[in-house]
N, C-alpha and C. Protein backbone atom coordinates (compact mmCIF):
# COMPACT_ATOMS: atom_id res chain seq x y z
N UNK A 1 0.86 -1.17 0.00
CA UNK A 1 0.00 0.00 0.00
C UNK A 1 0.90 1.23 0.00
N UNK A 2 0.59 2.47 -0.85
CA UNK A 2 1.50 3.44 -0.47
C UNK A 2 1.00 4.75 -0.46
N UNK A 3 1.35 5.11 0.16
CA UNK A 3 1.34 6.14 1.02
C UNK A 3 0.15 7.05 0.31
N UNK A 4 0.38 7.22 -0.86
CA UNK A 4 -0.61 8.32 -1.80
C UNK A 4 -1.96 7.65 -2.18
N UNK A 5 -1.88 6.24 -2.27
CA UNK A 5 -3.40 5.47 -2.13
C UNK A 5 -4.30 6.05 -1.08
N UNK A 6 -3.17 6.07 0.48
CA UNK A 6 -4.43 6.20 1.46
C UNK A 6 -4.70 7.69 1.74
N UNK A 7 -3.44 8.78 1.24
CA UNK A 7 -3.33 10.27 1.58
C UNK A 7 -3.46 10.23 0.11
N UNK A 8 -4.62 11.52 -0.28
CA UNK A 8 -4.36 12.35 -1.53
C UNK A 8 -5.05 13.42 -1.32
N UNK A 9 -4.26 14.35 -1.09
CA UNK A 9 -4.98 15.79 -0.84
C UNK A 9 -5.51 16.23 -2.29
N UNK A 10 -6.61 17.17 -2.13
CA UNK A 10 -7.47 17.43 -3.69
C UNK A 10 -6.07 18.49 -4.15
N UNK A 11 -6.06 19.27 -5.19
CA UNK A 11 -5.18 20.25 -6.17
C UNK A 11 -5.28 21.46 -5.72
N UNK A 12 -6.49 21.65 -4.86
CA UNK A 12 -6.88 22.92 -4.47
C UNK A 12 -6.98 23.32 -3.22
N UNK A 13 -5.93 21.94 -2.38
CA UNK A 13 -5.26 22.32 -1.05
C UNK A 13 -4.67 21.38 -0.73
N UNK A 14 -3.45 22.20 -0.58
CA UNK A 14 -1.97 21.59 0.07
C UNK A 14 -1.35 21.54 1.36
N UNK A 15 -0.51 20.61 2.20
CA UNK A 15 -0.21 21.13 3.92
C UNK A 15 1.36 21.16 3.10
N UNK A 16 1.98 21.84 3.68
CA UNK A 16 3.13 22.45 3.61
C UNK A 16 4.36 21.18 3.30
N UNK A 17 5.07 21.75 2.77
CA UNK A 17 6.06 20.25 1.72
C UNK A 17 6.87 19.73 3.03
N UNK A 18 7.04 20.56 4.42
CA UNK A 18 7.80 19.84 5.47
C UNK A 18 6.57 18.42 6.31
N UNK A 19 5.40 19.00 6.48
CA UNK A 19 4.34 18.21 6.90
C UNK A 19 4.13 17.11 5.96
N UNK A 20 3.94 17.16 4.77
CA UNK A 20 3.57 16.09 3.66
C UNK A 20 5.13 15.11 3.87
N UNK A 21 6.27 15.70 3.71
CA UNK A 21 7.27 14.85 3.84
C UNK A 21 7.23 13.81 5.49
N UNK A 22 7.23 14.62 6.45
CA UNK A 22 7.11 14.29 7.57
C UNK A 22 6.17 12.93 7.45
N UNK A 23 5.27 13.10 7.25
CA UNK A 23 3.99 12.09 7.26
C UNK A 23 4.23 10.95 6.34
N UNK A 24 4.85 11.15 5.45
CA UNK A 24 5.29 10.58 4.31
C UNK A 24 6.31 9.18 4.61
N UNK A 25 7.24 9.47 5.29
CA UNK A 25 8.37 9.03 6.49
C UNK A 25 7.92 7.85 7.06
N UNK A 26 6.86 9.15 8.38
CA UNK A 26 6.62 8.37 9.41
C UNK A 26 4.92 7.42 9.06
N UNK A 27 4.55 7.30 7.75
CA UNK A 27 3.68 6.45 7.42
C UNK A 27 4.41 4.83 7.08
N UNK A 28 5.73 5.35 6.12
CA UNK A 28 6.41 4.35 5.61
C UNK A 28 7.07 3.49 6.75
N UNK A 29 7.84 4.37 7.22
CA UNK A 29 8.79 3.41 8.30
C UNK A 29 7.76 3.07 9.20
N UNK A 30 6.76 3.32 9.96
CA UNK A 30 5.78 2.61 10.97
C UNK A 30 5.19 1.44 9.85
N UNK A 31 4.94 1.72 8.78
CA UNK A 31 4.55 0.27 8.11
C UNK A 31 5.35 -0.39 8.06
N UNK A 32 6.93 -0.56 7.30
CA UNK A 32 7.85 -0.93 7.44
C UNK A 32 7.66 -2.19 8.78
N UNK A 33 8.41 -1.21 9.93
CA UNK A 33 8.65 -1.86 11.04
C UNK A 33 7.33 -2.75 11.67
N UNK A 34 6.62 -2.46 11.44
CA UNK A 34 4.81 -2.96 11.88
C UNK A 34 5.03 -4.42 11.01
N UNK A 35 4.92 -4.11 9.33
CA UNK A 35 5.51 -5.53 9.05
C UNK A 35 6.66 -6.70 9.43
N UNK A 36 7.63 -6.03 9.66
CA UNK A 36 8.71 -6.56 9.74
C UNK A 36 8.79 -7.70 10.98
N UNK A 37 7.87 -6.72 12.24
CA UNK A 37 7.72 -7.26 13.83
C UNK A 37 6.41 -8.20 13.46
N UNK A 38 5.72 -8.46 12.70
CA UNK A 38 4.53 -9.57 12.38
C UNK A 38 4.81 -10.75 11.74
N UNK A 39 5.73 -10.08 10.99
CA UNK A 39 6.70 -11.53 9.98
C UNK A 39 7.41 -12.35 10.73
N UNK A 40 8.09 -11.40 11.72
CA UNK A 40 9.47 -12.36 12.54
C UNK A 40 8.49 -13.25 13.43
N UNK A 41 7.61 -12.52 13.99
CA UNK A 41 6.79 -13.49 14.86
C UNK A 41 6.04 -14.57 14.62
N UNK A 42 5.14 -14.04 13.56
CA UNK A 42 4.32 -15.13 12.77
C UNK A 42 4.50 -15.46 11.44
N UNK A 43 5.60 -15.81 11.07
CA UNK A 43 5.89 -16.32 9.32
C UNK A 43 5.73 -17.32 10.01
N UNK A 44 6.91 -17.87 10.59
CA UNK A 44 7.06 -19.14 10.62
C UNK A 44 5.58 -20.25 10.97
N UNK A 45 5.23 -19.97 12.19
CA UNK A 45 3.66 -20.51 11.99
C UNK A 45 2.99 -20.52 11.15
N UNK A 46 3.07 -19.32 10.39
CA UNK A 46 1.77 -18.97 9.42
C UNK A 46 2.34 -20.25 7.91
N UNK A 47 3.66 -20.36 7.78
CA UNK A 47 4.05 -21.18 6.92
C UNK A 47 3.83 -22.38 7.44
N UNK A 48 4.06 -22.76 8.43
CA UNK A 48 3.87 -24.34 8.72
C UNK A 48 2.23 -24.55 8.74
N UNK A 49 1.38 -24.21 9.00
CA UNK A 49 0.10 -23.90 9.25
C UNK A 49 -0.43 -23.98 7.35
N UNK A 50 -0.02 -22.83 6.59
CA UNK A 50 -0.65 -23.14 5.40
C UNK A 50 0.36 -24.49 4.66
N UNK A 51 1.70 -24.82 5.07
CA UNK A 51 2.04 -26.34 4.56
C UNK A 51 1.42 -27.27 4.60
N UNK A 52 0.77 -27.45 6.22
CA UNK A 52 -0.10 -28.31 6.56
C UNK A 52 -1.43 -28.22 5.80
N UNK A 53 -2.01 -27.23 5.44
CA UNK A 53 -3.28 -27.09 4.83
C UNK A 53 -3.37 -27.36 3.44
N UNK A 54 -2.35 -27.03 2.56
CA UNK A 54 -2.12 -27.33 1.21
C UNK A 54 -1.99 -28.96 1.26
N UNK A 55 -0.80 -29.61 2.30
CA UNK A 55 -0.84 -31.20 2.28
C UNK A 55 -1.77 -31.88 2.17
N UNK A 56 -2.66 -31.68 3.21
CA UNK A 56 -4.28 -32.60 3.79
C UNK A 56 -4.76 -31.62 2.40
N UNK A 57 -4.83 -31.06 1.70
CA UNK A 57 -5.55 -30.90 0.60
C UNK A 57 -5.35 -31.20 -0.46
N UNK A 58 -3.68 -31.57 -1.19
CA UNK A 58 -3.41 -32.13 -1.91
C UNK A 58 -3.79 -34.05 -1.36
N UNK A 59 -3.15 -34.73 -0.40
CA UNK A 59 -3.37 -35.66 0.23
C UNK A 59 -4.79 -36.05 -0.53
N UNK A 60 -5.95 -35.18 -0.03
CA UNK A 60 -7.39 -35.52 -0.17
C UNK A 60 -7.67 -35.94 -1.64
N UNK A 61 -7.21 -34.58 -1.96
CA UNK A 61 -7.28 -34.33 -3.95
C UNK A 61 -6.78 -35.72 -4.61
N UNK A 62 -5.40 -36.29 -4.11
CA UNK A 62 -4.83 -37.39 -4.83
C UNK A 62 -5.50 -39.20 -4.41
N UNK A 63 -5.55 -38.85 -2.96
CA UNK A 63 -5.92 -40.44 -2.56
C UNK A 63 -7.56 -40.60 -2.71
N UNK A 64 -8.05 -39.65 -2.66
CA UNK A 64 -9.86 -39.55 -2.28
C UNK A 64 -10.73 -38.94 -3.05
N UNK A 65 -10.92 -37.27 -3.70
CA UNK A 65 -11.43 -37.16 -5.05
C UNK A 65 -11.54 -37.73 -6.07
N UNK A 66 -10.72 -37.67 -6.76
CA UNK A 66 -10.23 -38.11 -8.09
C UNK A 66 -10.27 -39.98 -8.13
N UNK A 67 -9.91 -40.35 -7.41
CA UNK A 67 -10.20 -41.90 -7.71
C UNK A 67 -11.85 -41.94 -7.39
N UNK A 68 -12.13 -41.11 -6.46
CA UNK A 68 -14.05 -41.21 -6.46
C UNK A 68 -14.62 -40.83 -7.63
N UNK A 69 -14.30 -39.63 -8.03
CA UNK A 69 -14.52 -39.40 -9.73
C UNK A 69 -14.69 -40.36 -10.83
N UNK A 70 -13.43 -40.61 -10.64
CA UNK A 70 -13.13 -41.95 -11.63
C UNK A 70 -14.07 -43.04 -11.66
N UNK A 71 -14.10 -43.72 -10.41
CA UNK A 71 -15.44 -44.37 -10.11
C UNK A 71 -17.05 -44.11 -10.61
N UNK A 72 -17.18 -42.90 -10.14
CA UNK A 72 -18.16 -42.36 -10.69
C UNK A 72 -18.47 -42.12 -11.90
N UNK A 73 -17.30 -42.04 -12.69
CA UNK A 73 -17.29 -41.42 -14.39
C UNK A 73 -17.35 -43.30 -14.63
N UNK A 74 -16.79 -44.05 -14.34
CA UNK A 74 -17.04 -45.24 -14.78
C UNK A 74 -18.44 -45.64 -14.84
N UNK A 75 -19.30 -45.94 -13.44
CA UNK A 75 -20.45 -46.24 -13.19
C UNK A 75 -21.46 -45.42 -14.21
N UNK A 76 -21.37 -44.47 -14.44
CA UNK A 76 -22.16 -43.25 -15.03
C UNK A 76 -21.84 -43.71 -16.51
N UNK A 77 -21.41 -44.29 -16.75
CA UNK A 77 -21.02 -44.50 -18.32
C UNK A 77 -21.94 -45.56 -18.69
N UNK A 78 -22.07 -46.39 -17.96
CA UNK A 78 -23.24 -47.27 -18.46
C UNK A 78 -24.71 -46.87 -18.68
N UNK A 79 -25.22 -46.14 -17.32
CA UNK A 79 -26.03 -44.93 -17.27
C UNK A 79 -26.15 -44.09 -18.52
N UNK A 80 -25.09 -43.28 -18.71
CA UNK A 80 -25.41 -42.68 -19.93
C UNK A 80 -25.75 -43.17 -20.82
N UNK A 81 -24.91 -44.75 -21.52
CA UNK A 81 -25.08 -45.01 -22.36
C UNK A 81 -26.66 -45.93 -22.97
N UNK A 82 -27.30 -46.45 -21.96
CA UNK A 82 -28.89 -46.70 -21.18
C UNK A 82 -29.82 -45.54 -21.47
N UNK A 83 -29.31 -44.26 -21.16
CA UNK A 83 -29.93 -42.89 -21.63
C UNK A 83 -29.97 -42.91 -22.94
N UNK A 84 -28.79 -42.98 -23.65
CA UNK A 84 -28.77 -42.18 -24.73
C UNK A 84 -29.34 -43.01 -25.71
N UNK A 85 -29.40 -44.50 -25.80
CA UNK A 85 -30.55 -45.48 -26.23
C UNK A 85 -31.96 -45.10 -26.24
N UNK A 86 -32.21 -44.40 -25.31
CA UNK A 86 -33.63 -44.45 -24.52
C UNK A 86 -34.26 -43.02 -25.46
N UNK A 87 -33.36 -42.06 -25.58
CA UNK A 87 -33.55 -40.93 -26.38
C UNK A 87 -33.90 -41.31 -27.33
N UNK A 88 -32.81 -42.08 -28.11
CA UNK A 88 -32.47 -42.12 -29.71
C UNK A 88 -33.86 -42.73 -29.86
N UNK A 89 -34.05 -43.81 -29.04
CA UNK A 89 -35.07 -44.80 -29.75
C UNK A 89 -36.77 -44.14 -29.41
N UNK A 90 -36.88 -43.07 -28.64
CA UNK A 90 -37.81 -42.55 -28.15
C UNK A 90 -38.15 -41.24 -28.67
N UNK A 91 -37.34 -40.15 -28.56
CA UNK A 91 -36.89 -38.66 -29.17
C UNK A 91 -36.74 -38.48 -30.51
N UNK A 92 -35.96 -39.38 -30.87
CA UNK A 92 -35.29 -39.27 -32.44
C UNK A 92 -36.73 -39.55 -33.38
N UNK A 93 -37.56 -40.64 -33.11
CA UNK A 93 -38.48 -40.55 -34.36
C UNK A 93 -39.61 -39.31 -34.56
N UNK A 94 -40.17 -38.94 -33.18
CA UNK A 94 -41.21 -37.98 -33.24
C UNK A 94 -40.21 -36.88 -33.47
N UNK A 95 -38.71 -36.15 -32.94
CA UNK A 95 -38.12 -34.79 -33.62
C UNK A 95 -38.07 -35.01 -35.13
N UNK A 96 -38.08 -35.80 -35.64
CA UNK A 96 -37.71 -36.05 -37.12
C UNK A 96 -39.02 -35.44 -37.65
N UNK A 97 -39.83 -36.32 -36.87
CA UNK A 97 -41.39 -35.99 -38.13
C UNK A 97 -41.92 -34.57 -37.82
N UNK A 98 -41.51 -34.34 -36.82
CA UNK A 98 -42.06 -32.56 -36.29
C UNK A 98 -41.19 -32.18 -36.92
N UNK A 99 -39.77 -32.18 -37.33
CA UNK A 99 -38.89 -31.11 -38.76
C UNK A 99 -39.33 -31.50 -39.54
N UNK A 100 -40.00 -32.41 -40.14
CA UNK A 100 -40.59 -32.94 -41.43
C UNK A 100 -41.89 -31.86 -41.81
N UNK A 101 -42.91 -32.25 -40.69
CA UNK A 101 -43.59 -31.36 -40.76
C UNK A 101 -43.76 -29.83 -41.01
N UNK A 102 -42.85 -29.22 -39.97
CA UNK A 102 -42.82 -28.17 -39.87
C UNK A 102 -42.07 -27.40 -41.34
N UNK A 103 -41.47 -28.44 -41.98
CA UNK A 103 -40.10 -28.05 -42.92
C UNK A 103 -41.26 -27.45 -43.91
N UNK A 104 -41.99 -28.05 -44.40
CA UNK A 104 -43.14 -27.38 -45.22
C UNK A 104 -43.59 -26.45 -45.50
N UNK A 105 -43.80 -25.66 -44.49
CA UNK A 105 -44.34 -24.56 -43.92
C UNK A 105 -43.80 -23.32 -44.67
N UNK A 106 -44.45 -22.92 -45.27
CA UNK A 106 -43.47 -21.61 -46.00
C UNK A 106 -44.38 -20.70 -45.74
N UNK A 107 -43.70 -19.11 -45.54
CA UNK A 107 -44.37 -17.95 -44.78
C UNK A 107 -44.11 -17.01 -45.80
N UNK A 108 -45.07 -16.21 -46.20
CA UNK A 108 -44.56 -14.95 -47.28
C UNK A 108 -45.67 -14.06 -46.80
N UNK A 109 -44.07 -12.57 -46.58
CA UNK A 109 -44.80 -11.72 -45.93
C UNK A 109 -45.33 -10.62 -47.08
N UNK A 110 -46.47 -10.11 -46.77
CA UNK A 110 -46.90 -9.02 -47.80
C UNK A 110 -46.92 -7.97 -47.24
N UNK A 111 -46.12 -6.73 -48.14
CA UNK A 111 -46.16 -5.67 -47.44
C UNK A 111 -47.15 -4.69 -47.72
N UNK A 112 -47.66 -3.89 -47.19
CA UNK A 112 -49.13 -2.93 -47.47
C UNK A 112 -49.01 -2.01 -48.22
C-alpha cells in the first residue's frame, strides 16, 4: 500500500512540503517496522500452518477425489449409455417428423 493510495490531498489544497514529507516518512517506516515485527513473529507458523493445509488438501485431492470421480465417471457410463438409447429410440423418431412437418411450412410476408 502506499502512502498516496491512502493520503491524496485534492489540487486545491496543500499542507506544507515539510508536513507532507514528515507524514510521508513516518507512514512508511511505521509500516515498514509494523511488518517486519509480524513476519518475525508469525511467518514461521503462518508457513507451517498453510504447509499443513495445502498437504491434507493435496493428500485428499490425490488419494480420495479423483479416484471417487473416476469411479463415478465409470459407473455413469453405463447410465449414460442406457440414456442415450432411450432418447435415440424414443426422441429421435417424433423430432424427425415434427422437422418434417414443420419443414413445409413456408411464410410470405406481404407488405401494405
Amino acid at each position: 500500500v502506499a502512502f498516496e493510495d491512502i493520503f491524496a490531498e485534492p489540487d486545491s489544497t496543500h499542507s506544507s512540503d515539510y508536513v507532507w514529507g514528515s507524514s510521508f516518512r513516518c507512514f512508511n517506516k511505521s509500516k515498514t517496522c509494523c511488518y517486519n515485527c509480524l513476519s518475525t513473529v508469525c511467518a514461521v507458523p503462518c508457513a507451517v500452518y498453510w504447509g499443513l493445509v495445502f498437504a491434507c488438501t493435496i493428500f485428499w485431492q490425490i488419494w480420495f477425489i479423483v479416484p471417487s470421480l473416476r469411479l463415478l465417471a465409470i459407473n455413469m457410463w453405463a447410465v449414460g449409455k442406457q440414456n442415450s438409447l432411450y432418447v435415440h429410440a424414443l426422441c429421435d423418431p417424433w423430432c424427425e417428423s415434427c422437422g418434417r412437418l414443420f419443414s413445409q411450412i413456408k411464410v410470405h410476408v406481404l407488405k401494405d
